[in-house]
N, C-alpha and C. Protein backbone atom coordinates (compact mmCIF):
# COMPACT_ATOMS: atom_id res chain seq x y z
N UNK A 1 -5.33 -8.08 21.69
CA UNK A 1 -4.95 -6.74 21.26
C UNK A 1 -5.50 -6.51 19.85
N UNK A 2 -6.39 -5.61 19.59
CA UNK A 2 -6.76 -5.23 18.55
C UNK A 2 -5.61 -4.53 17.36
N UNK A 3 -6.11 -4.42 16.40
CA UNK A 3 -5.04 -3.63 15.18
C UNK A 3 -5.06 -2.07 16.01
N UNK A 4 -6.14 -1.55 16.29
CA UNK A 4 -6.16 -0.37 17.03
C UNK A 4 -4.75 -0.05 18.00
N UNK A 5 -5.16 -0.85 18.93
CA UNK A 5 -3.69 -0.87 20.43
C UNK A 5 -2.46 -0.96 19.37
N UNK A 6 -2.56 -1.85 18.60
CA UNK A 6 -0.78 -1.72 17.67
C UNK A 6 -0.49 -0.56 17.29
N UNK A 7 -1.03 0.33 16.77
CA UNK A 7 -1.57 1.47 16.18
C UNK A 7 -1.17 2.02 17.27
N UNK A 8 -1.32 2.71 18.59
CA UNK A 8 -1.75 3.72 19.80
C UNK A 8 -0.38 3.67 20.03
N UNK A 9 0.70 3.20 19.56
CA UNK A 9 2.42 3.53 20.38
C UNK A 9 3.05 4.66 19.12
N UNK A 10 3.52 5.08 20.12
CA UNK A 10 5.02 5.89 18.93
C UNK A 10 6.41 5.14 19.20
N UNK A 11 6.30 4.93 17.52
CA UNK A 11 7.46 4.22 17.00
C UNK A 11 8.86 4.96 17.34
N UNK A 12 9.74 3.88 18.11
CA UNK A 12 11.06 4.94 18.11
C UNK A 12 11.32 6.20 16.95
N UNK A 13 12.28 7.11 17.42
CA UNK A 13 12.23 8.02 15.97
C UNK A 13 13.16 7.91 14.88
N UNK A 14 13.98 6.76 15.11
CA UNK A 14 15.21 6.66 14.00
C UNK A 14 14.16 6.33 12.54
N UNK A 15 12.88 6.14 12.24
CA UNK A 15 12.17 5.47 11.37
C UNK A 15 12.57 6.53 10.25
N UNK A 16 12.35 8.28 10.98
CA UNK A 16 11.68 8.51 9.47
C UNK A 16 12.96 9.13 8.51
N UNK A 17 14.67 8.42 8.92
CA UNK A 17 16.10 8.34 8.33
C UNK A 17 15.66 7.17 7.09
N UNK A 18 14.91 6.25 7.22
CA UNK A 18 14.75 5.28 6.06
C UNK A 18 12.83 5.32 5.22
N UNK A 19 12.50 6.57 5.69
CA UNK A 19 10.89 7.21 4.90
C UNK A 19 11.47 7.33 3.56
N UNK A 20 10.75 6.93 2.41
CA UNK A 20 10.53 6.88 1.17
C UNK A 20 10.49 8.51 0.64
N UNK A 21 9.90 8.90 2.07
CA UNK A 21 9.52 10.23 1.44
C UNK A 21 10.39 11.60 1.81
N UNK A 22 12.10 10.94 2.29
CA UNK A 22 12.81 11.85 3.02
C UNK A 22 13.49 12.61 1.56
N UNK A 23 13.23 14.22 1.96
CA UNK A 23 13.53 14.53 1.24
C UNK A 23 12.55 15.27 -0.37
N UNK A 24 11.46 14.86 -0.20
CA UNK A 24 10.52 15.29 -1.05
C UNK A 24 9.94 16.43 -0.56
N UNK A 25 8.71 16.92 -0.88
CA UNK A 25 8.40 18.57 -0.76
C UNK A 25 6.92 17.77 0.03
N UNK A 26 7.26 18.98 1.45
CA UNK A 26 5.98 18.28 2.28
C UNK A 26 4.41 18.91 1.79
N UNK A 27 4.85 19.84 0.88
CA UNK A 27 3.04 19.92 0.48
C UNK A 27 2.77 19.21 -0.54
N UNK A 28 3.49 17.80 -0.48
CA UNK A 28 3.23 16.99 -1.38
C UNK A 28 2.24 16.03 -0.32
N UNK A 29 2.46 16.49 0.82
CA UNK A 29 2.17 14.91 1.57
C UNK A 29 0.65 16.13 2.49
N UNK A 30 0.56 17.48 2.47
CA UNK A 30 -0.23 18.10 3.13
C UNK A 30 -1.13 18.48 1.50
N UNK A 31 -1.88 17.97 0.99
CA UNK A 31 -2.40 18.68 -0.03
C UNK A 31 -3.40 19.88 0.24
N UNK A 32 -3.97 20.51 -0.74
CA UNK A 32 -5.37 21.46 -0.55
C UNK A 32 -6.62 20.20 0.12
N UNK A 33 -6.53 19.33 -1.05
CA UNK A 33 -7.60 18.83 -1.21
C UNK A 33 -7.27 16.95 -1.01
N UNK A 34 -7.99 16.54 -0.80
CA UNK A 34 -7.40 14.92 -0.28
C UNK A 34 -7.46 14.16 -1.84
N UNK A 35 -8.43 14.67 -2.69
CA UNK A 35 -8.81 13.96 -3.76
C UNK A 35 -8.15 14.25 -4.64
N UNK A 36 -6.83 15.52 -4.52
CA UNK A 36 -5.53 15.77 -5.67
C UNK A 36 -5.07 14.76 -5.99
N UNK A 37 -4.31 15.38 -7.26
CA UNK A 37 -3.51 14.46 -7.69
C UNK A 37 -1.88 14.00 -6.80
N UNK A 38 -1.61 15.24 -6.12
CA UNK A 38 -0.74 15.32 -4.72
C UNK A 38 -1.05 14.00 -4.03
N UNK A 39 -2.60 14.01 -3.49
CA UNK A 39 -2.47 13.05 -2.57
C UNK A 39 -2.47 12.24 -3.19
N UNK A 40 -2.40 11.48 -4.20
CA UNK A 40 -2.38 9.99 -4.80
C UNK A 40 -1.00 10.05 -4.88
N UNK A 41 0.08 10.86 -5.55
CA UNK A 41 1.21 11.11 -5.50
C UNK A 41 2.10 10.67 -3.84
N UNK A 42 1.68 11.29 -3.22
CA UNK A 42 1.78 10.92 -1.99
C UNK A 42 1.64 9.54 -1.64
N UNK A 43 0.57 8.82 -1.71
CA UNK A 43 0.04 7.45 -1.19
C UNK A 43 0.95 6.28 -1.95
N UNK A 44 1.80 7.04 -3.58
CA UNK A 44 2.24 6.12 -4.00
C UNK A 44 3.62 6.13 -3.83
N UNK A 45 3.98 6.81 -3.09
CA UNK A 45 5.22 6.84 -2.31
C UNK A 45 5.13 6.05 -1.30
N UNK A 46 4.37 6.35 -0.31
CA UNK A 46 3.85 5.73 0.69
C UNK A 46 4.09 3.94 0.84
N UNK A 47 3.13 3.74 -0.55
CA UNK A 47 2.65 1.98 -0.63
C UNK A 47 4.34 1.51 -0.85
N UNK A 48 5.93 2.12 -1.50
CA UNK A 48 6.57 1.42 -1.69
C UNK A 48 7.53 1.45 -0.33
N UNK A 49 6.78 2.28 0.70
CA UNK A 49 8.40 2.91 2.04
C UNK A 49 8.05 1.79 2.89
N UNK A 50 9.89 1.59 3.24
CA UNK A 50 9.56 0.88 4.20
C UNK A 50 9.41 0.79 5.36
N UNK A 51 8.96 1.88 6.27
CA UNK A 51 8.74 2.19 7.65
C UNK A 51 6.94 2.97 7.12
N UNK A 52 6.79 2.54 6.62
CA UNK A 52 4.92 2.96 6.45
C UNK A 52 4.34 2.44 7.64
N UNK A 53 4.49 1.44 8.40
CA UNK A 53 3.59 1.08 9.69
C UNK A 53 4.19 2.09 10.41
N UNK A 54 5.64 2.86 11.06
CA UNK A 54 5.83 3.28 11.81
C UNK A 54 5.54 4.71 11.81
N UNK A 55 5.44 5.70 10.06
CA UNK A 55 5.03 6.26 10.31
C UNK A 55 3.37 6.07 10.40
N UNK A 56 2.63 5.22 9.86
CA UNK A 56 1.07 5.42 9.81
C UNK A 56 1.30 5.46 12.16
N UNK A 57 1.75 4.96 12.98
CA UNK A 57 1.68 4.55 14.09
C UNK A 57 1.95 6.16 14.62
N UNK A 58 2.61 6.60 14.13
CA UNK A 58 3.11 7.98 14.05
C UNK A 58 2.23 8.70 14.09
N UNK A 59 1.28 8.76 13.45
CA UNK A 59 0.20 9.79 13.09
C UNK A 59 -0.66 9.49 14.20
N UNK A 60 -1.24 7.70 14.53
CA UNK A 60 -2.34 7.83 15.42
C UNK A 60 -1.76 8.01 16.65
N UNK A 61 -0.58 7.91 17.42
CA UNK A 61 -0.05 8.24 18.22
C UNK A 61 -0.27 9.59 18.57
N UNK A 62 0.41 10.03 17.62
CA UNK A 62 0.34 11.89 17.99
C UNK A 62 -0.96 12.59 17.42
N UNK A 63 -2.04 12.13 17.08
CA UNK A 63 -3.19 12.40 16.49
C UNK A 63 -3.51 13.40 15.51
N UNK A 64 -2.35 13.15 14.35
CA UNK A 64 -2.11 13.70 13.30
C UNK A 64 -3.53 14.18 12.70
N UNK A 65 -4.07 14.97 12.28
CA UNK A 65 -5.15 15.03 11.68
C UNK A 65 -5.62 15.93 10.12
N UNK A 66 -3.94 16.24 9.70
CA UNK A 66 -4.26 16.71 8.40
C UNK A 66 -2.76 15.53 7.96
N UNK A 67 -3.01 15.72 6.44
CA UNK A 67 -1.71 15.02 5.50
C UNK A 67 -1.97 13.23 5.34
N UNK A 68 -0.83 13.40 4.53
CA UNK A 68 -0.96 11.17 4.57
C UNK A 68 0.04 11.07 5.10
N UNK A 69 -0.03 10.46 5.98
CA UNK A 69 0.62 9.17 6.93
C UNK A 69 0.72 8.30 6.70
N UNK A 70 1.86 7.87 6.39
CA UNK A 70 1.73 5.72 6.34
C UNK A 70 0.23 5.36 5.21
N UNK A 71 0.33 5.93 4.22
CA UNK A 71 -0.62 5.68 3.11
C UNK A 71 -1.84 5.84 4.06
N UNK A 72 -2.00 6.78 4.25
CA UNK A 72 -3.59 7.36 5.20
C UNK A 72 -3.84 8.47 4.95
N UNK A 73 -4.93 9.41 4.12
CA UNK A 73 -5.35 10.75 4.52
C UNK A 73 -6.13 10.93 5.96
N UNK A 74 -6.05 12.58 6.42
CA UNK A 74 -6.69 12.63 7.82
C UNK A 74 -8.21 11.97 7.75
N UNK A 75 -9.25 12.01 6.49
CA UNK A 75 -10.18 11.41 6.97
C UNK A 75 -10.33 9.70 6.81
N UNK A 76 -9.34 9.41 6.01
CA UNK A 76 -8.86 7.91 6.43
C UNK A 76 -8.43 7.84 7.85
N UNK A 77 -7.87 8.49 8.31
CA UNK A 77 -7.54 7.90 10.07
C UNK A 77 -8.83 7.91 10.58
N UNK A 78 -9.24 9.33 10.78
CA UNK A 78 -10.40 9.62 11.32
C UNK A 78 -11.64 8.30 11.52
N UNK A 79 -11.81 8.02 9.92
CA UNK A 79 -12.55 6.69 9.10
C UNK A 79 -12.42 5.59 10.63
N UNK A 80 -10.73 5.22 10.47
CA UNK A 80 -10.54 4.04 10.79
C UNK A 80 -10.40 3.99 12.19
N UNK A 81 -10.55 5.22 12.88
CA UNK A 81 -10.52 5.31 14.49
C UNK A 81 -12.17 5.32 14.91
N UNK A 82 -12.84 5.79 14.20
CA UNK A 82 -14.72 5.19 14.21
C UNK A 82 -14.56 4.14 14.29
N UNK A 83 -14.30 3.26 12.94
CA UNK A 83 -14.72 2.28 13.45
C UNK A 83 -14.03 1.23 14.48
N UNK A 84 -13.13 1.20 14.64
CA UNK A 84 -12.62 0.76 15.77
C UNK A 84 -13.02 1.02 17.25
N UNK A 85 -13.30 2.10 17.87
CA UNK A 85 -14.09 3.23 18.53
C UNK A 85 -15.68 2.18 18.95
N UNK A 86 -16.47 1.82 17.65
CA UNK A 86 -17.02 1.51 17.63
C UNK A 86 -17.31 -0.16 17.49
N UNK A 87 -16.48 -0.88 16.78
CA UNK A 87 -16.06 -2.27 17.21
C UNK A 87 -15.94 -2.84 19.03
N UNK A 88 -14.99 -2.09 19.45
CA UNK A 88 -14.93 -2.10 20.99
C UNK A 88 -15.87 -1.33 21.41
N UNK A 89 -16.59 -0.84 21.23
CA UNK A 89 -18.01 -0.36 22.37
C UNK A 89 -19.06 -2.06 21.93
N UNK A 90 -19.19 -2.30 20.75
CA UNK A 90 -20.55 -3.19 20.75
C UNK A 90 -19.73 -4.25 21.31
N UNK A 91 -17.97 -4.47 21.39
CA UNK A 91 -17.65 -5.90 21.61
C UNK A 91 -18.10 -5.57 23.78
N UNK A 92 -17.93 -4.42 24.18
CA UNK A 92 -18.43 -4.45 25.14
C UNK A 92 -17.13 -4.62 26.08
């Protein structure tokens, strides 16, 4: 099982009662721009919660594609579903 397949489930939903980020302002976590100061703001919330795998699992599950997730912007997922995508095609 690749990191990918761990990734592809949705996490029961009691997770996001213990998110770091319950309770904060969600255009903190949807910025304009990925390279704000928001989104670093965001990510450093992120790096201390402790259900960050369930929501990052969250996002590729439901194929979140704007905001940070589990310390991820959308073109960080995006990023990390290439190459994976592409790991399993050359592994064949």
């Amino acid at each position: 099982m690749t990191p990918f397949d761990q990734l592809m489930w949705e996490p029961e939903e009691g997770w996001r009662q213990d998110a770091a980020c319950l309770g904060a302002e969600a255009d903190l976590f949807f910025p304009v721009s990925e390279e704000s100061d928001e989104t670093a703001r965001a990510k450093s919330i992120c790096e201390v919660c402790p259900v960050r795998d369930e929501c990052l699992q969250y996002a590729f599950s439901t194929k979140q594609t704007e905001g940070v997730w589990g310390g991820m912007t959308g073109s960080e997922r995006r990023r990390f579903v290439r190459r994976e995508r592409e790991k399993r095609r050359r592994a064949g």
